[in-house]
C-alpha atoms as a PDB file:
ATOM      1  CA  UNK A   1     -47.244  25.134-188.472  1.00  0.00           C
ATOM      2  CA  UNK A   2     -45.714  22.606-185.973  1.00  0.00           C
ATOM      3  CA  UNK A   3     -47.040  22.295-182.281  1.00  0.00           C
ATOM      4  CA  UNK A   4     -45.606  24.466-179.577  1.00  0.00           C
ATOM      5  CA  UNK A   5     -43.114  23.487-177.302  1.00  0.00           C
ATOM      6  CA  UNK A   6     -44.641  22.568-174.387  1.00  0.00           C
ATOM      7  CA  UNK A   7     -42.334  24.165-171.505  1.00  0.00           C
ATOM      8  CA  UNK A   8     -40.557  26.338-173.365  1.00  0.00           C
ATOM      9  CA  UNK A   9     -40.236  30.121-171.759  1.00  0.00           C
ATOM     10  CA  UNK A  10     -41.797  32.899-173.164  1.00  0.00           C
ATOM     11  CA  UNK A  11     -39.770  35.932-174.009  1.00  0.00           C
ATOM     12  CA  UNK A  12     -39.838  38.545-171.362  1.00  0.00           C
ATOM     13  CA  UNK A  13     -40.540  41.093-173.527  1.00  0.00           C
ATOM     14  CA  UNK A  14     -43.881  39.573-175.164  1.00  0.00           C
ATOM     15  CA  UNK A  15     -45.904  40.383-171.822  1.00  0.00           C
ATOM     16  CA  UNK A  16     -45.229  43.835-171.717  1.00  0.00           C
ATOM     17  CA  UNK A  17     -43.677  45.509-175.152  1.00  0.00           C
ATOM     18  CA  UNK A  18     -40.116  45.864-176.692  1.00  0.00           C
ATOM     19  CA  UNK A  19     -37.056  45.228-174.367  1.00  0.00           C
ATOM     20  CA  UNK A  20     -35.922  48.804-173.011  1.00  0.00           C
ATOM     21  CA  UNK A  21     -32.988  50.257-174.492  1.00  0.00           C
ATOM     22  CA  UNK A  22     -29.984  50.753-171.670  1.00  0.00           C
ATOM     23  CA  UNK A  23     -27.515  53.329-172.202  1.00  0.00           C
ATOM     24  CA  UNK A  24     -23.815  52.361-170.745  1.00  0.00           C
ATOM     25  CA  UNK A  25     -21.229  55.236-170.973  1.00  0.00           C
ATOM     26  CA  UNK A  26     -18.016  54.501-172.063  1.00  0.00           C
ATOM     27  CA  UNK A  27     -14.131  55.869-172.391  1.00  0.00           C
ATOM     28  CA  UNK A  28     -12.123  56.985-175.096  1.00  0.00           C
ATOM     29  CA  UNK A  29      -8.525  55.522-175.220  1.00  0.00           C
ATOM     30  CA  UNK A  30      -6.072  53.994-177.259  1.00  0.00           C
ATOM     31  CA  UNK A  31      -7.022  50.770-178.839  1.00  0.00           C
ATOM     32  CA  UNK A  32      -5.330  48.251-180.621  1.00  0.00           C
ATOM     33  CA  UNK A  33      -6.817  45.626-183.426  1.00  0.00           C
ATOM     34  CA  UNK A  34      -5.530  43.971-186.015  1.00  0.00           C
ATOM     35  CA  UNK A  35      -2.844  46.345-187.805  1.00  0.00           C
ATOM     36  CA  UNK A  36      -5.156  49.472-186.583  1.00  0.00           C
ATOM     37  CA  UNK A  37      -3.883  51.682-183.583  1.00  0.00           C
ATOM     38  CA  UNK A  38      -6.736  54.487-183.217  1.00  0.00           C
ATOM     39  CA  UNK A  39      -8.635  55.874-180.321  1.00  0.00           C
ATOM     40  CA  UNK A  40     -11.562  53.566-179.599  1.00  0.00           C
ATOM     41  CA  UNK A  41     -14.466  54.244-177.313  1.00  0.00           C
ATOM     42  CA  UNK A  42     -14.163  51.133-174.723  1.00  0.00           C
ATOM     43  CA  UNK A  43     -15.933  49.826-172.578  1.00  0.00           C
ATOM     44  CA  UNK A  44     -15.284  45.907-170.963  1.00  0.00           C
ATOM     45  CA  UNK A  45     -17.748  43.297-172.076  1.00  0.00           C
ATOM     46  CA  UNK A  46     -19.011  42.221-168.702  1.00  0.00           C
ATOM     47  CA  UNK A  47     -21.621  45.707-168.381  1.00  0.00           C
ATOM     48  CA  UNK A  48     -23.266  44.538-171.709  1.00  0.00           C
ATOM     49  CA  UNK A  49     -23.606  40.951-170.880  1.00  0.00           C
ATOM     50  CA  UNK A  50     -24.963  41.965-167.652  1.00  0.00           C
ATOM     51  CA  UNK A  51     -27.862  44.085-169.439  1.00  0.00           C
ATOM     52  CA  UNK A  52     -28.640  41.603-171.823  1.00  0.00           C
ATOM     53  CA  UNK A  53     -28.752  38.944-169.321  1.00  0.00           C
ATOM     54  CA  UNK A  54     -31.445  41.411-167.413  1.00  0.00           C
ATOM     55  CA  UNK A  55     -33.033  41.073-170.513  1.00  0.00           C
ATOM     56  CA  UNK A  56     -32.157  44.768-171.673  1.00  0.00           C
ATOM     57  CA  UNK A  57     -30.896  46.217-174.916  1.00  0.00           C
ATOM     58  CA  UNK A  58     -27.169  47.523-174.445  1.00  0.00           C
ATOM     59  CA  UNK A  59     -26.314  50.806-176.140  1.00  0.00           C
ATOM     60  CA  UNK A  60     -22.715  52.240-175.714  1.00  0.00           C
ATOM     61  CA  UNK A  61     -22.776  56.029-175.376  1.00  0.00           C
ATOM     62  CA  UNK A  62     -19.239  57.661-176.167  1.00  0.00           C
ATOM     63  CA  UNK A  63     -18.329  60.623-174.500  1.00  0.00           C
ATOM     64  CA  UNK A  64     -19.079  63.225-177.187  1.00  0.00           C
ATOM     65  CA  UNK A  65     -17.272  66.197-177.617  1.00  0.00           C
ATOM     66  CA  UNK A  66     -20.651  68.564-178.001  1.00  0.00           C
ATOM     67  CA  UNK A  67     -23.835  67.710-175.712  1.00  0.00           C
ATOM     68  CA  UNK A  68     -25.825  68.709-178.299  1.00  0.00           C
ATOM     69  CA  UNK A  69     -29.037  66.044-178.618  1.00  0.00           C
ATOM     70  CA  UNK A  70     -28.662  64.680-174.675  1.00  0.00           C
ATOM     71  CA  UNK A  71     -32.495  65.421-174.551  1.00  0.00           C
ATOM     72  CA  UNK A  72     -33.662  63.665-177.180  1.00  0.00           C
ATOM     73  CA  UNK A  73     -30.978  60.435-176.666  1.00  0.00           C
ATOM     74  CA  UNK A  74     -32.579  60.481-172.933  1.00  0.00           C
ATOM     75  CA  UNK A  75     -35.804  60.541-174.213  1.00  0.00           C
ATOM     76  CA  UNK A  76     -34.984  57.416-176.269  1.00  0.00           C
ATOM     77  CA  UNK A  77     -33.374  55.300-173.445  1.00  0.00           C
ATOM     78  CA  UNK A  78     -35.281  53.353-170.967  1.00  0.00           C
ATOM     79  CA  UNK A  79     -32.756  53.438-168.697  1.00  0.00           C
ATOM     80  CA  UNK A  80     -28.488  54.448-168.272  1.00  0.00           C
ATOM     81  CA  UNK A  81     -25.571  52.766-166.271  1.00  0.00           C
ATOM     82  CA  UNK A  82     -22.719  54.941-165.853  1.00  0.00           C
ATOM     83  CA  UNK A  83     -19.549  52.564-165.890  1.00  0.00           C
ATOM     84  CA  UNK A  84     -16.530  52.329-164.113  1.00  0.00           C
ATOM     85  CA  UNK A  85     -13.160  54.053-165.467  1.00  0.00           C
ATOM     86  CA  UNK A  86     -10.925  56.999-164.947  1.00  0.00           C
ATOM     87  CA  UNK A  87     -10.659  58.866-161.944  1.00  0.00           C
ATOM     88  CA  UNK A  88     -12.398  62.299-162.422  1.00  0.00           C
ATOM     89  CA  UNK A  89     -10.797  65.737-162.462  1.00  0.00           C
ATOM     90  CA  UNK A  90     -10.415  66.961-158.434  1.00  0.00           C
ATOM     91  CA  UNK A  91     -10.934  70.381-159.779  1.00  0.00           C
ATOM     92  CA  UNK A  92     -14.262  69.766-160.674  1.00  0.00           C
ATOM     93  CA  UNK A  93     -14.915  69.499-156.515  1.00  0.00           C
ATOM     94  CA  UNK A  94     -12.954  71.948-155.774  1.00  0.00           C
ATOM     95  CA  UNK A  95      -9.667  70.026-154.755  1.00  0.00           C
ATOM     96  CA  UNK A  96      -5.929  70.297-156.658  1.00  0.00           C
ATOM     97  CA  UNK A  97      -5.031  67.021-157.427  1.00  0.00           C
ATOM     98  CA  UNK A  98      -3.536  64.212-155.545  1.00  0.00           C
ATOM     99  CA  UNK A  99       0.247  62.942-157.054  1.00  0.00           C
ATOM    100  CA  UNK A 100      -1.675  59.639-157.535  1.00  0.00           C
ATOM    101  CA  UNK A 101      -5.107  60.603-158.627  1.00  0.00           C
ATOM    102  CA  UNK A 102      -5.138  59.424-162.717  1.00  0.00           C
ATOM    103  CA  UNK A 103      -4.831  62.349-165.232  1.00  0.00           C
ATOM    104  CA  UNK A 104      -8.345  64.254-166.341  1.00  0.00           C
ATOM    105  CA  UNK A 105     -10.387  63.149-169.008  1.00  0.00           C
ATOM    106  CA  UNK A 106     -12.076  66.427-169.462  1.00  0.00           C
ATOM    107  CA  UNK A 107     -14.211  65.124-172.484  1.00  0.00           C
ATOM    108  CA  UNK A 108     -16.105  62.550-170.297  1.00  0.00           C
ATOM    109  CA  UNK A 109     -15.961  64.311-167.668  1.00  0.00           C
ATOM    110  CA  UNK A 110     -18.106  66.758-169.311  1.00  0.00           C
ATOM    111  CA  UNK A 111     -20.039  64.284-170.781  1.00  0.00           C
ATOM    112  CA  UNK A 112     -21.368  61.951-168.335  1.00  0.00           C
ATOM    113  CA  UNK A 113     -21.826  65.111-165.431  1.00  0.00           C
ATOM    114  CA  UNK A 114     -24.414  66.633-168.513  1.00  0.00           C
ATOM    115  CA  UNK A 115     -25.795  63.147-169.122  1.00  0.00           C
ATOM    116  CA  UNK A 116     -26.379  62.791-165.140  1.00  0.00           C
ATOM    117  CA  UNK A 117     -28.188  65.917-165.097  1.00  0.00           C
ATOM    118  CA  UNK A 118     -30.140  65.134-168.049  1.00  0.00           C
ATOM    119  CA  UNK A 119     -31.046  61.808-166.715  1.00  0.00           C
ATOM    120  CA  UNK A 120     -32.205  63.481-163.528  1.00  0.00           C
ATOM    121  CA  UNK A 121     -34.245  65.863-164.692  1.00  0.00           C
ATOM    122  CA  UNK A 122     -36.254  63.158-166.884  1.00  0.00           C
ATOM    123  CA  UNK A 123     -36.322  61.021-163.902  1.00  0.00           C
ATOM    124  CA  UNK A 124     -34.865  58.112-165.687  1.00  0.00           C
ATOM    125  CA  UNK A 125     -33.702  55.441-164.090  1.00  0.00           C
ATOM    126  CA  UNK A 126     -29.964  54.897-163.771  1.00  0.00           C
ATOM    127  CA  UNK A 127     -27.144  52.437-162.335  1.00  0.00           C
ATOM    128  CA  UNK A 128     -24.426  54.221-161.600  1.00  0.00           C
ATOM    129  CA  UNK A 129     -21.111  51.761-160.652  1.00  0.00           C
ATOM    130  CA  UNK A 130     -17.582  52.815-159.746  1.00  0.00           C
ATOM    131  CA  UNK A 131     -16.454  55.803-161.450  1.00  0.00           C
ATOM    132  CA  UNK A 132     -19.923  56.005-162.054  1.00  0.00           C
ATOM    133  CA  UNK A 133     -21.264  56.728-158.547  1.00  0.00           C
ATOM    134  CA  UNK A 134     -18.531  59.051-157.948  1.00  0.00           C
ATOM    135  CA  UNK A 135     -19.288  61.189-160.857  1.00  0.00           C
ATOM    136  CA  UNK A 136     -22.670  61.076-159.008  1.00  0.00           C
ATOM    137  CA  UNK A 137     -22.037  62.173-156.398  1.00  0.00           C
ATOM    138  CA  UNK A 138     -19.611  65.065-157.960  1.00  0.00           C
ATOM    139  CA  UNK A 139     -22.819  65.894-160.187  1.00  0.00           C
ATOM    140  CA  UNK A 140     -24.536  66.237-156.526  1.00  0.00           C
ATOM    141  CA  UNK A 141     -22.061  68.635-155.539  1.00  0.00           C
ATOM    142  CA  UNK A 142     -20.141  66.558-153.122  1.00  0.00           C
ATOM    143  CA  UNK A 143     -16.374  65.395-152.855  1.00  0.00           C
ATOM    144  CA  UNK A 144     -14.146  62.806-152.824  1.00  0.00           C
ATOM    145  CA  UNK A 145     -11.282  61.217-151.154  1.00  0.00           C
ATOM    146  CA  UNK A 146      -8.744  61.323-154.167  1.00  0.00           C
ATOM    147  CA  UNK A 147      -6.066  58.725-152.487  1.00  0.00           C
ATOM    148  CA  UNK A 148      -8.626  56.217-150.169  1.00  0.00           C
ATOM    149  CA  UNK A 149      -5.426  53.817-148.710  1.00  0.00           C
ATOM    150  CA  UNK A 150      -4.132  57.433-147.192  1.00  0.00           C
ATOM    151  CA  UNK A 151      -7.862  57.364-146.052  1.00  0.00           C
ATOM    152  CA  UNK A 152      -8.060  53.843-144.326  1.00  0.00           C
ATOM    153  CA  UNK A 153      -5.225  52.756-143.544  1.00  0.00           C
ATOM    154  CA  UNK A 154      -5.200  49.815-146.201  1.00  0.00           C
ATOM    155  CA  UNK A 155      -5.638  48.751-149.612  1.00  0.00           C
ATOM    156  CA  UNK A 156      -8.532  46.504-149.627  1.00  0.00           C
ATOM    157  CA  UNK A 157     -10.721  48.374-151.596  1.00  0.00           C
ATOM    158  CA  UNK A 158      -8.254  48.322-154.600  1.00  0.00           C
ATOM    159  CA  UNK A 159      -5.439  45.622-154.163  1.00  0.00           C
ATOM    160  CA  UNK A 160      -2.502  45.831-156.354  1.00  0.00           C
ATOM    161  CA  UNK A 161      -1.673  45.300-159.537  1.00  0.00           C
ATOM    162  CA  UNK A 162      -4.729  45.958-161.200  1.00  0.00           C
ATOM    163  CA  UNK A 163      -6.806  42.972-159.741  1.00  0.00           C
ATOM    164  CA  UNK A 164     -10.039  43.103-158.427  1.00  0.00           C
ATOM    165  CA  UNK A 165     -10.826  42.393-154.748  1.00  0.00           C
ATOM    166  CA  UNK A 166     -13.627  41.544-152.131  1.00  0.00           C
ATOM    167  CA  UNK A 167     -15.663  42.469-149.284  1.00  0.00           C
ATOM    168  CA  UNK A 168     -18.875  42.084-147.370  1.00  0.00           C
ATOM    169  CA  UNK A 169     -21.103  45.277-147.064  1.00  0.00           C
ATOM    170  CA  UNK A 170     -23.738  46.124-144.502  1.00  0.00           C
ATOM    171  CA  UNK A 171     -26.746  47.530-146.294  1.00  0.00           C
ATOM    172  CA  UNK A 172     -29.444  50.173-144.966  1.00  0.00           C
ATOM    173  CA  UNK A 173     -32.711  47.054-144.872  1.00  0.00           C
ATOM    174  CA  UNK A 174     -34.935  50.054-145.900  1.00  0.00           C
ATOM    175  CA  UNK A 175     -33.228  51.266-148.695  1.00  0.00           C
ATOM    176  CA  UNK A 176     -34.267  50.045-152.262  1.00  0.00           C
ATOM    177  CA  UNK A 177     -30.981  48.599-152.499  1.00  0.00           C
ATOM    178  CA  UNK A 178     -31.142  46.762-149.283  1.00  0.00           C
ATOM    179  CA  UNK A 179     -35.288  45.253-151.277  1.00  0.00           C
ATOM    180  CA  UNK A 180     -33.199  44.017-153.758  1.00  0.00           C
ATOM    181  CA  UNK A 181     -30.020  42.613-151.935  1.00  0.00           C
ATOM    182  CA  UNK A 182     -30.816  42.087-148.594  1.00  0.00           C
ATOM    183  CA  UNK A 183     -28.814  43.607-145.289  1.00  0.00           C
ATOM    184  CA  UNK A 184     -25.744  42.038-146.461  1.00  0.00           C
ATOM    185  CA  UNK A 185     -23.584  41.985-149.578  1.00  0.00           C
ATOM    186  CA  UNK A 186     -20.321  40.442-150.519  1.00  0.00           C
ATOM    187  CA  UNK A 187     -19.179  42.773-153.599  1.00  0.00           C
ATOM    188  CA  UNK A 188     -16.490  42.767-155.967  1.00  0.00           C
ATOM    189  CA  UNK A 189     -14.356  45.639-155.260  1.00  0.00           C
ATOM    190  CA  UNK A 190     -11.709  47.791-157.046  1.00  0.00           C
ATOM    191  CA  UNK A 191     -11.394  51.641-156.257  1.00  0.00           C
ATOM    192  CA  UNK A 192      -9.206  53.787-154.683  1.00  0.00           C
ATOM    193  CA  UNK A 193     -11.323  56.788-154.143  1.00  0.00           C
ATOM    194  CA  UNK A 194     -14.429  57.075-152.572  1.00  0.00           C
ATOM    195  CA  UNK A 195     -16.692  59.436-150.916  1.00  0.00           C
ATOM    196  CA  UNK A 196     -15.882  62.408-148.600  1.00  0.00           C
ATOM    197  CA  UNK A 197     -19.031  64.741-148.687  1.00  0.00           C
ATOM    198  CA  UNK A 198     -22.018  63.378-149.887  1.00  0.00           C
ATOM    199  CA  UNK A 199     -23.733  65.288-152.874  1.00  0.00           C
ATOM    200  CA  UNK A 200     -27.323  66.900-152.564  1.00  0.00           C
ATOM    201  CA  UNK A 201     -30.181  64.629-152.069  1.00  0.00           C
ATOM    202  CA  UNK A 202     -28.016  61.668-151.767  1.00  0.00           C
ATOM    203  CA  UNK A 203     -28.349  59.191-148.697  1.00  0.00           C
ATOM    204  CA  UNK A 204     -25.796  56.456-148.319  1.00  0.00           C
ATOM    205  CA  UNK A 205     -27.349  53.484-147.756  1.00  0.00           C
ATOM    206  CA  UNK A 206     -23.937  50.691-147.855  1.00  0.00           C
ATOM    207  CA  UNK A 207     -21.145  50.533-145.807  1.00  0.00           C
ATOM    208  CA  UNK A 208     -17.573  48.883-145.799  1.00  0.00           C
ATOM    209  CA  UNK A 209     -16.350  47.465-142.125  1.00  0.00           C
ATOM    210  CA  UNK A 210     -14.257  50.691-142.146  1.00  0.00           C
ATOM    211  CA  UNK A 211     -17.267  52.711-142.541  1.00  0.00           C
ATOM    212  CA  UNK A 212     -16.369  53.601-146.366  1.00  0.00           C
ATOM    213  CA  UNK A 213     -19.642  54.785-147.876  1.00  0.00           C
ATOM    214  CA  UNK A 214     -20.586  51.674-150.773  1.00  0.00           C
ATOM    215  CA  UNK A 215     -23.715  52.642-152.391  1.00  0.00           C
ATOM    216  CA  UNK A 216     -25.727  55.979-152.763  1.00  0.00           C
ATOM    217  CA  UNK A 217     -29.614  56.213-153.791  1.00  0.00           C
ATOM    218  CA  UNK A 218     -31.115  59.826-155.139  1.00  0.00           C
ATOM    219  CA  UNK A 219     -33.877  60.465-153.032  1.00  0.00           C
ATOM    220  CA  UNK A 220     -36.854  61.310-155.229  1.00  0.00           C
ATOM    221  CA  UNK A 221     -35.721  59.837-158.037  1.00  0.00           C
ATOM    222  CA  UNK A 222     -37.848  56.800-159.507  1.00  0.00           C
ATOM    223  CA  UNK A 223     -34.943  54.538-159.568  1.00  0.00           C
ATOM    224  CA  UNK A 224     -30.925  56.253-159.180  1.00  0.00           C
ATOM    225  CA  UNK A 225     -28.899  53.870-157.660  1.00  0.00           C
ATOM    226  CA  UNK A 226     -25.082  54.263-157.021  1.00  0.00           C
ATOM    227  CA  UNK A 227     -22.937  51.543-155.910  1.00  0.00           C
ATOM    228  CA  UNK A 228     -19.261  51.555-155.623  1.00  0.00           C
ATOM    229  CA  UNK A 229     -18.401  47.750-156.115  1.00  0.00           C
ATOM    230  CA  UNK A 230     -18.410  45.997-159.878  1.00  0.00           C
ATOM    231  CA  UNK A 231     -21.850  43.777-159.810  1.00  0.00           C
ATOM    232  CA  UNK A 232     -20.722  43.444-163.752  1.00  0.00           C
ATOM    233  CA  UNK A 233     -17.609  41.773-162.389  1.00  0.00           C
ATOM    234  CA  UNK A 234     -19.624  39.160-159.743  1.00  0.00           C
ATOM    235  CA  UNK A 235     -22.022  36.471-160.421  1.00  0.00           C
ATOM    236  CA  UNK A 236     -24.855  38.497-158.636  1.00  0.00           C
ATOM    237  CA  UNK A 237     -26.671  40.555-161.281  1.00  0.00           C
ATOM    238  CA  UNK A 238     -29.649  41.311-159.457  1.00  0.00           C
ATOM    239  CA  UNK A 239     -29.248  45.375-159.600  1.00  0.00           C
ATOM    240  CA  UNK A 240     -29.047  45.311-163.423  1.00  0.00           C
ATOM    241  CA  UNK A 241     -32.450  42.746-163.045  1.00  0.00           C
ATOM    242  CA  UNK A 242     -33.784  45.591-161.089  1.00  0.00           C
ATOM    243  CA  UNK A 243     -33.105  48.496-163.534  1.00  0.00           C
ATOM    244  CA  UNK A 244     -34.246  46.413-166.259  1.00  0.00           C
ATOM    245  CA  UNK A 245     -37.537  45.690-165.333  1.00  0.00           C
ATOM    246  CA  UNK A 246     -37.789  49.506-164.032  1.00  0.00           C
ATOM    247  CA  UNK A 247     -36.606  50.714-167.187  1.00  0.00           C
ATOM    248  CA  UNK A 248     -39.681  48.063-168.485  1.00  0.00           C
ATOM    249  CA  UNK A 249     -41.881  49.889-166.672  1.00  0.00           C
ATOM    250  CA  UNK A 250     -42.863  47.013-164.398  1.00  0.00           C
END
């Protein structure tokens, strides 16, 4: 066998086992590839990318129509990041829905609240983004501010015509998401709801200017992060480095 290359980097994983697998949920819609028009679980690129550049395993997770097996695919993830998508139904916290509020997906819906749970209970550690921290907080028992320009005043959390935006963030310094990011943040931002009540065991821990809650953590919980900005979407990847090497078990 030839020499070693001196200087080149080790794996990660061949200090301390098998990269983890990461769970990332995903949406059902109508797809379109070559001559095929079918419904296609989806989910953009830029969440897997970020996981493998963590050094993670990405596994996409459809939103099933049963919830049979949820505690056995838990028990075979390392850790879960619950994407971005379509806005959740208002019923499910109690409100009728707003004229501009998107129309339910009841399927994931269902889907990711039971994963949530199930990823709670097992104390798993999860990255939820978006949609994602929203159906946390719903999960929580909490509610939401359906229309968020009504809210504010202004549309900088979501600017028009499907673009994303940007913003700085003040961060709670004590918080596990203020370890890994510091006091400050500027985020990548695209969301029209947000947080009214916060869910059980939840503390907000990131702020807009206007005072729109950013980012949740699960108290408790060995790592259950919610933040509503797109990290996928930014060059700053550091919370998926941080699940990652929980999910490792470092």
């Amino acid at each position: 066998m030839g020499e070693a290359i001196r200087g080149a980097p080790e794996p990660r994983a061949a200090a301390v086992g098998a990269p983890p697998l990461i769970g990332v949920t995903t949406c059902l819609e109508p797809a379109r590839w070559s001559e095929w028009v079918r419904e296609a679980a989806l989910l953009p690129v830029t969440y897997l990318r970020s996981v493998e550049r963590a050094g993670g395993v990405p596994v996409m997770l459809p939103p099933t129509a049963g919830l049979r097996g949820l505690d056995a695919l838990v028990e075979g993830l390392g850790g879960v990041v619950f994407a971005g998508g379509a806005d959740l139904d208002p019923q499910l916290y109690g409100m009728l829905r707003h004229h501009q509020t998107g129309p339910p997906q009841p399927q994931r819906d269902r889907f990711e609240l039971a994963l949530l749970r199930a990823v709670i209970d097992a104390d798993l550690p999860f990255l939820a983004v978006g949609r994602g921290m929203q159906a946390l907080n719903v999960a929580r028992g909490g509610a939401l501010v359906q229309q968020l320009p009504e809210a504010v005043g202004h549309t900088g959390h979501c600017p028009p015509g499907g673009m994303y935006g940007g913003h700085t963030v003040q961060i709670s310094p004590s918080s596990r998401i203020g370890k890994i990011l510091g006091e400050t943040a500027q985020v990548v931002t695209g969301h029209h709801q947000a947080i009214a009540r916060l869910g059980k065991g939840l503390a907000a821990v990131a702020w807009a200017e206007d005072q729109v809650v950013e980012a949740v953590e699960l108290q408790g919980h060995r790592f259950g992060l919610g933040v509503q900005w797109h990290p996928e979407e930014g060059e700053d990847r550091r919370l998926f480095d941080a699940l990652v090497a929980e999910a490792w078990g470092r």
